[in-house]
PDB file of N, CA and C in Angstrom:
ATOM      1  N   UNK A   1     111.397 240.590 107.720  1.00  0.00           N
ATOM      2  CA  UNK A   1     111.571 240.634 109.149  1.00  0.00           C
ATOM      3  C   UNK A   1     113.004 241.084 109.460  1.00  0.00           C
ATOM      4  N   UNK A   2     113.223 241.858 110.490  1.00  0.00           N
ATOM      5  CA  UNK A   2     114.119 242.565 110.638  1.00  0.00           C
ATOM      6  C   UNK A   2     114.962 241.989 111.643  1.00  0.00           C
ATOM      7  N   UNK A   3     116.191 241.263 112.198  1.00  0.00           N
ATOM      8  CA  UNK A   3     116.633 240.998 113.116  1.00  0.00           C
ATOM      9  C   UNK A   3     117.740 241.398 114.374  1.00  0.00           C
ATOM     10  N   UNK A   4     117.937 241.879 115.127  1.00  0.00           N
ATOM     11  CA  UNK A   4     118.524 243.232 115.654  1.00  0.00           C
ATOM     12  C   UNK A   4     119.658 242.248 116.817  1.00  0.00           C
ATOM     13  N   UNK A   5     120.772 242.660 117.409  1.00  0.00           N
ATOM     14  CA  UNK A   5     121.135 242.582 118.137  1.00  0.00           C
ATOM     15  C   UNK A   5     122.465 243.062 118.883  1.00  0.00           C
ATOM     16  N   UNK A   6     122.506 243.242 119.901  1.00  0.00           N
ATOM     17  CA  UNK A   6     123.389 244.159 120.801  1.00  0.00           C
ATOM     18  C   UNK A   6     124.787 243.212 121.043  1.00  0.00           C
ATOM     19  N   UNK A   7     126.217 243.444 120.632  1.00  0.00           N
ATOM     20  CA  UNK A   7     126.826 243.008 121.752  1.00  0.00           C
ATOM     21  C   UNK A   7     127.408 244.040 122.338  1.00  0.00           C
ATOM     22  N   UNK A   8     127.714 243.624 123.895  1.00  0.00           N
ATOM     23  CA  UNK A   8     128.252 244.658 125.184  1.00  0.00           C
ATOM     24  C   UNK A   8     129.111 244.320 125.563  1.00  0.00           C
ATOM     25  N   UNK A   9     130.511 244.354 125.191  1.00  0.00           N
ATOM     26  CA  UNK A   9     131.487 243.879 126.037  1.00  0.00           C
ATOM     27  C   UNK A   9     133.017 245.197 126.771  1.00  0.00           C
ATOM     28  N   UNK A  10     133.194 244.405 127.823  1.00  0.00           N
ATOM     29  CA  UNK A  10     134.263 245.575 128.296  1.00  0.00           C
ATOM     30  C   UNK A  10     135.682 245.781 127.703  1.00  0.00           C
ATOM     31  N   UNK A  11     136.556 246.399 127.833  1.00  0.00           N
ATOM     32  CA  UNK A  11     137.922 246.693 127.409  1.00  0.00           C
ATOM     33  C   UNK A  11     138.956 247.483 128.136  1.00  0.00           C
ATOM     34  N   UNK A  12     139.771 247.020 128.694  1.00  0.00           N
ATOM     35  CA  UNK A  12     140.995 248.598 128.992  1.00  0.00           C
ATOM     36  C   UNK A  12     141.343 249.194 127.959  1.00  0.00           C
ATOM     37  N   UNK A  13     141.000 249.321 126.595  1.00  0.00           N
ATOM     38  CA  UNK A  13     141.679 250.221 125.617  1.00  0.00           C
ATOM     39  C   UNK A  13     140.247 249.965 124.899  1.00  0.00           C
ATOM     40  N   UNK A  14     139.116 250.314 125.174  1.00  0.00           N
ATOM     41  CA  UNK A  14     137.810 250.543 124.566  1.00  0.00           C
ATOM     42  C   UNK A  14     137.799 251.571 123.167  1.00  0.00           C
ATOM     43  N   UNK A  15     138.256 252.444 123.365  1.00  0.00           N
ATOM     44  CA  UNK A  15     138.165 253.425 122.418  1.00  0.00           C
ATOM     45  C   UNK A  15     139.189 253.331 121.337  1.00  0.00           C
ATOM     46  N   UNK A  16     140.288 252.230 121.542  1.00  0.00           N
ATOM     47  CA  UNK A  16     141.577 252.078 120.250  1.00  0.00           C
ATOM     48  C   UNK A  16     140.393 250.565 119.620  1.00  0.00           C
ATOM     49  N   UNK A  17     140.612 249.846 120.582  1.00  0.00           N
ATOM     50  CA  UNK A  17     139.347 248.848 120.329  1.00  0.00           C
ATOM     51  C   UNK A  17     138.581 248.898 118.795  1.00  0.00           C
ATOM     52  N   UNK A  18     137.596 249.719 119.653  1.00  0.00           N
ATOM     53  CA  UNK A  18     136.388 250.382 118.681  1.00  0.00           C
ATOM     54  C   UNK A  18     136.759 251.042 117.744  1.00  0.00           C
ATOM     55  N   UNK A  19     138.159 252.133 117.586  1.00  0.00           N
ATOM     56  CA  UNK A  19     138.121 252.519 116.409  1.00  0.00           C
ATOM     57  C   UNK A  19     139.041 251.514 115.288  1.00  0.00           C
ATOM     58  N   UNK A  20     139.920 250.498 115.962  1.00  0.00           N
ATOM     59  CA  UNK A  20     139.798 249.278 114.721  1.00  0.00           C
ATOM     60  C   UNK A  20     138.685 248.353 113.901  1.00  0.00           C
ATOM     61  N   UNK A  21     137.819 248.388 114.642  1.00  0.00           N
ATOM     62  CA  UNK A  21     136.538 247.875 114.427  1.00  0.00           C
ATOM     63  C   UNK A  21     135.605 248.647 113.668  1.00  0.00           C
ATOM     64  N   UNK A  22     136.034 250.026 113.422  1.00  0.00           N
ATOM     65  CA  UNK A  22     135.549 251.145 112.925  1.00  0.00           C
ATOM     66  C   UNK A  22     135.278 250.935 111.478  1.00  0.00           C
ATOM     67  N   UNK A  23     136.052 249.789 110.698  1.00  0.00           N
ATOM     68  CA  UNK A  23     136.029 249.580 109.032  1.00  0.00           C
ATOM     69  C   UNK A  23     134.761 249.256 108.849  1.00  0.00           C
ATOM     70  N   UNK A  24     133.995 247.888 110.265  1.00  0.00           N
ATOM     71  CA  UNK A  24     133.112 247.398 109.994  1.00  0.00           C
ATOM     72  C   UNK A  24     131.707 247.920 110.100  1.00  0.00           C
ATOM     73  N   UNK A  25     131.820 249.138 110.097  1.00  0.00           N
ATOM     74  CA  UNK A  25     130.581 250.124 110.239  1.00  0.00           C
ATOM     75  C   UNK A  25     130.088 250.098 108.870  1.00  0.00           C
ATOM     76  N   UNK A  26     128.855 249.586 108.754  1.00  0.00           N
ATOM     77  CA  UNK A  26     128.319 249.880 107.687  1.00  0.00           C
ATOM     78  C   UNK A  26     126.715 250.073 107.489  1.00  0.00           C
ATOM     79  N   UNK A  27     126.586 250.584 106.695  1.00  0.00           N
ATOM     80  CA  UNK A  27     124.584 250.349 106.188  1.00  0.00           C
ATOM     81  C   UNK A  27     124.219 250.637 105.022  1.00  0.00           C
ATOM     82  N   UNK A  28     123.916 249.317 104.916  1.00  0.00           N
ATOM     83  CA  UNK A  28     123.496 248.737 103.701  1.00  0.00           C
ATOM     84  C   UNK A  28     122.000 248.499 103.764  1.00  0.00           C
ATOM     85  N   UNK A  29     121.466 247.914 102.867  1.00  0.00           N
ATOM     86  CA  UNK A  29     119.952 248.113 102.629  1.00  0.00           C
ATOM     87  C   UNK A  29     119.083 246.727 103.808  1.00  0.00           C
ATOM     88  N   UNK A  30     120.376 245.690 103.483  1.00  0.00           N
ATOM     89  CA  UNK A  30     119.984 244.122 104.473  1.00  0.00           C
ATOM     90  C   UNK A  30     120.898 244.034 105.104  1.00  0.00           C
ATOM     91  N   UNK A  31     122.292 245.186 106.071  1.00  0.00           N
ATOM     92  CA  UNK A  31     122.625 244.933 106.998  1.00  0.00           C
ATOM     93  C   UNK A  31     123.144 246.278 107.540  1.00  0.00           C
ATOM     94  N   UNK A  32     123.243 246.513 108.734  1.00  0.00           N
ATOM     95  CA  UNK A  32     123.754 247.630 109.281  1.00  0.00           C
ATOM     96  C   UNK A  32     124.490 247.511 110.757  1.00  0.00           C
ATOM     97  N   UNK A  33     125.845 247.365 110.685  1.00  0.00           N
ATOM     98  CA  UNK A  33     126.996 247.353 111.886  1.00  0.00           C
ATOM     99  C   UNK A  33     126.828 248.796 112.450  1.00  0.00           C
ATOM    100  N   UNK A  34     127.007 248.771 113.465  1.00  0.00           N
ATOM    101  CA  UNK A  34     127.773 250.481 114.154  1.00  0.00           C
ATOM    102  C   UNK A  34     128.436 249.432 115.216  1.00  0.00           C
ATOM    103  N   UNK A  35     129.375 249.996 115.730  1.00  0.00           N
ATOM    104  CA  UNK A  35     130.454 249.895 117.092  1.00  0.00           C
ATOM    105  C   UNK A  35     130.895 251.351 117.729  1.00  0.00           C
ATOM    106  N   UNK A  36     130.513 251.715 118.600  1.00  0.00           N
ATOM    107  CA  UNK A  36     131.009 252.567 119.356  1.00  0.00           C
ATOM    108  C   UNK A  36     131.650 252.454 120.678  1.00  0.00           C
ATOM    109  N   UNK A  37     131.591 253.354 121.636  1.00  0.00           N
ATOM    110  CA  UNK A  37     132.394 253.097 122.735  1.00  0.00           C
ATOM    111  C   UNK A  37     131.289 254.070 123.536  1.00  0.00           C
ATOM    112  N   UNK A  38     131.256 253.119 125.345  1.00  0.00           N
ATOM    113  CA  UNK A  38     130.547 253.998 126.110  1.00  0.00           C
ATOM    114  C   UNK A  38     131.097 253.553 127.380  1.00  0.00           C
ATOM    115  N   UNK A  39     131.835 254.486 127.757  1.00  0.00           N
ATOM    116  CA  UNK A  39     133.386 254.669 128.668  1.00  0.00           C
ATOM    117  C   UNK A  39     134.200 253.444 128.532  1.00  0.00           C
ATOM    118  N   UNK A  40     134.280 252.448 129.210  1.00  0.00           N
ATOM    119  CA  UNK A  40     135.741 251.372 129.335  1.00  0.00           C
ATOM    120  C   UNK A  40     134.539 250.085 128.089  1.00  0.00           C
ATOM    121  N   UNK A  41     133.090 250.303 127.443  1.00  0.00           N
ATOM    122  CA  UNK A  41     132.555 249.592 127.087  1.00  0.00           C
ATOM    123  C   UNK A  41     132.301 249.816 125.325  1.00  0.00           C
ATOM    124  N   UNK A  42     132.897 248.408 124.733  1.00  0.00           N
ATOM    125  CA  UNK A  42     132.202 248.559 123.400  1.00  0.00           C
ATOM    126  C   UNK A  42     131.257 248.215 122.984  1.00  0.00           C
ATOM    127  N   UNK A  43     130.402 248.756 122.528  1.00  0.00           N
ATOM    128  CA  UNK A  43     129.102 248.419 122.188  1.00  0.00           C
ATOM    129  C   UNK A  43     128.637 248.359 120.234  1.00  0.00           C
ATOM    130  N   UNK A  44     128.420 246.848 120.139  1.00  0.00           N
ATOM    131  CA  UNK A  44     127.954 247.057 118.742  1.00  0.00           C
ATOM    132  C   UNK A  44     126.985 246.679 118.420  1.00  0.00           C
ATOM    133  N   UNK A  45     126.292 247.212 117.766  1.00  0.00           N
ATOM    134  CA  UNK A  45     124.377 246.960 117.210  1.00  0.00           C
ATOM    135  C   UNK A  45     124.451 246.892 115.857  1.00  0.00           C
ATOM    136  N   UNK A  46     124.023 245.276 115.857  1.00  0.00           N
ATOM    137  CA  UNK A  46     123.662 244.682 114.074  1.00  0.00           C
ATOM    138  C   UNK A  46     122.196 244.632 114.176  1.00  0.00           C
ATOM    139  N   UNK A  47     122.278 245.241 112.642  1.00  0.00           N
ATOM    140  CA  UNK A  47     120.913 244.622 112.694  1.00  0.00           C
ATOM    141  C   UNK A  47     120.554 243.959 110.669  1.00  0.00           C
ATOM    142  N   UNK A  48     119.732 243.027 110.842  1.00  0.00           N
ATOM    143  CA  UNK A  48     119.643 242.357 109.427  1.00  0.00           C
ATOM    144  C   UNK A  48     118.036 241.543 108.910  1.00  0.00           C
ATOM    145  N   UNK A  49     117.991 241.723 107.625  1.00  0.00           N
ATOM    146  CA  UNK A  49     117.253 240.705 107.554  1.00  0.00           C
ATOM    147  C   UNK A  49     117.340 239.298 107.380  1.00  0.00           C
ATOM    148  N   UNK A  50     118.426 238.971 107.219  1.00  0.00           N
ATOM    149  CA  UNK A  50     118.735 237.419 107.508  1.00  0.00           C
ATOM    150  C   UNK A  50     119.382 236.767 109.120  1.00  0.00           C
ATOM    151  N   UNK A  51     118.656 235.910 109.892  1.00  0.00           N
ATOM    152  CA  UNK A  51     119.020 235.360 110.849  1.00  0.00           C
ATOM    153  C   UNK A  51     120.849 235.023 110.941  1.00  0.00           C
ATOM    154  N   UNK A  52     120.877 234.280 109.444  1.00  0.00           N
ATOM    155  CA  UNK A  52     122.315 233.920 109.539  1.00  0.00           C
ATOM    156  C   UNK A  52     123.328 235.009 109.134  1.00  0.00           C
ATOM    157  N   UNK A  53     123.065 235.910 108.669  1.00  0.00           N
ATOM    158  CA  UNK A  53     123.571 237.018 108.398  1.00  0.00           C
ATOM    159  C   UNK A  53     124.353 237.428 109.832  1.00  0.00           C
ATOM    160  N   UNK A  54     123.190 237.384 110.432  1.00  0.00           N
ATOM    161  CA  UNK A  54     122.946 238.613 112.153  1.00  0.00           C
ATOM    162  C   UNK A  54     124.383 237.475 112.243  1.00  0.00           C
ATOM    163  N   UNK A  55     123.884 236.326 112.650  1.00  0.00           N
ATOM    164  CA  UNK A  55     125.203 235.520 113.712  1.00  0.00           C
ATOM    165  C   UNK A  55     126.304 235.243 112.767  1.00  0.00           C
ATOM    166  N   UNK A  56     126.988 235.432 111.816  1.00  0.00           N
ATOM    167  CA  UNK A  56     128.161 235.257 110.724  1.00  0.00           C
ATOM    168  C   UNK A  56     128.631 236.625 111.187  1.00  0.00           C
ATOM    169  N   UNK A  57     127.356 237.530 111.306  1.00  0.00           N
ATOM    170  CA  UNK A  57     128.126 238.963 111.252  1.00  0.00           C
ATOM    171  C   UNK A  57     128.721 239.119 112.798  1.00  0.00           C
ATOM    172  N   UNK A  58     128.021 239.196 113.527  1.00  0.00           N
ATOM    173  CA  UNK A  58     128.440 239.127 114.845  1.00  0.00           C
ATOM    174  C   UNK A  58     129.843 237.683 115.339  1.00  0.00           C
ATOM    175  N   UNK A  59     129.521 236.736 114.624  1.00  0.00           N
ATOM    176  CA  UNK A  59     131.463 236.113 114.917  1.00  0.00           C
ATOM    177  C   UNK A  59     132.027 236.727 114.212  1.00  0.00           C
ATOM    178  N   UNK A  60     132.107 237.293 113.121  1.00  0.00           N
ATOM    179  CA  UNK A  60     133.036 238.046 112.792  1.00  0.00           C
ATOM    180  C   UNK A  60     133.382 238.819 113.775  1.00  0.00           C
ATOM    181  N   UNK A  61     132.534 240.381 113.989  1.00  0.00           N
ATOM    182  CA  UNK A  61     133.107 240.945 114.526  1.00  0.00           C
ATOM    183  C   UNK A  61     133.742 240.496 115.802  1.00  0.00           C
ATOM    184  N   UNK A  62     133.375 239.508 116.936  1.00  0.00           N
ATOM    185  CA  UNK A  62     133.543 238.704 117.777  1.00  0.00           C
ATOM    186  C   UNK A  62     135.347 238.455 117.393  1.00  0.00           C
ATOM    187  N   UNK A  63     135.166 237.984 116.516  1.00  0.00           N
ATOM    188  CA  UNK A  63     136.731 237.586 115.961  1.00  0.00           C
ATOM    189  C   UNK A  63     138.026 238.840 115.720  1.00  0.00           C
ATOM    190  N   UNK A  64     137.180 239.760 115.314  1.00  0.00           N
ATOM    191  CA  UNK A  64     138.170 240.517 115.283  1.00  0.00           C
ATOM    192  C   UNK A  64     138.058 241.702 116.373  1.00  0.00           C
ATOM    193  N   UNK A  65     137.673 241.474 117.465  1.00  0.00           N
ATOM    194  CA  UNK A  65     137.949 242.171 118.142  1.00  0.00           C
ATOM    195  C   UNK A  65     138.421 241.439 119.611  1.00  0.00           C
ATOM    196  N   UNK A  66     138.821 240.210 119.026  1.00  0.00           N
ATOM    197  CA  UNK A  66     139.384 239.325 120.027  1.00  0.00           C
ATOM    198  C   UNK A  66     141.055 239.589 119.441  1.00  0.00           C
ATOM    199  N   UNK A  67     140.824 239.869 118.675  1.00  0.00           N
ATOM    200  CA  UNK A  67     142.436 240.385 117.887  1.00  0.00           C
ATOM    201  C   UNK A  67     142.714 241.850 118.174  1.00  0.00           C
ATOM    202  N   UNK A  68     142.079 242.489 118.083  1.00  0.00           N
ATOM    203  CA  UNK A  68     142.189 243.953 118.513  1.00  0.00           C
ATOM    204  C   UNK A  68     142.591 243.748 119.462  1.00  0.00           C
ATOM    205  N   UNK A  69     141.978 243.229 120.460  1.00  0.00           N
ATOM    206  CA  UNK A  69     142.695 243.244 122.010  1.00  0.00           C
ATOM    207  C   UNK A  69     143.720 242.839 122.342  1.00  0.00           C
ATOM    208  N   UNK A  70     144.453 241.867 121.472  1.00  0.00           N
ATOM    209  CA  UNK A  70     145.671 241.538 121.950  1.00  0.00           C
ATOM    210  C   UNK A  70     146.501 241.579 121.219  1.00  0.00           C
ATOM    211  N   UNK A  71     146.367 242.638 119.963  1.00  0.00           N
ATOM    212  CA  UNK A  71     147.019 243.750 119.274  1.00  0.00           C
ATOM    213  C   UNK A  71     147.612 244.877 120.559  1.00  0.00           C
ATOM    214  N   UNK A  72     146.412 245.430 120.756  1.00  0.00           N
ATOM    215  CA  UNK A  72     146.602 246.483 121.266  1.00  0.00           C
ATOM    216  C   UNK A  72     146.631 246.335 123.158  1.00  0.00           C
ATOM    217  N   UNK A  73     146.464 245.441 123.949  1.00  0.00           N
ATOM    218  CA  UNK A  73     146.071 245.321 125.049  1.00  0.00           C
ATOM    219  C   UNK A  73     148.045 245.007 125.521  1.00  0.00           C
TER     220      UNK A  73
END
């Protein structure tokens, strides 16, 4: 079973944002990150076959892009 999910959040520096977050792009066979940018919005889509996977993966990124921002903000 496959488990998918979106986060959507905004930024004044969306696109420096997203491309720090850019390491965590990956796809692998049981997980796959992307983060992009869609105007002032970053948008990242996990998707996994493990439930706890999905939400470990998503605070992570959660975490580090709470740092990005006030790196760069």
């Amino acid at each position: 079973m496959k488990f998918k999910a979106v986060l959507r959040t905004e930024s004044k520096d969306a696109k420096s944002v997203a491309s720090a977050l850019d390491v965590d792009n990956i796809k692998l066979e049981k997980l796959r990150v992307e983060t992009k940018t869609e105007k002032d919005k970053i948008l990242t889509k996990v998707e996994s076959n493990s439930m706890n996977t999905l939400i470990n993966t998503l605070d992570d990124i959660i975490s580090c892009q709470i740092t990005a921002e006030k790196i760069i903000g």
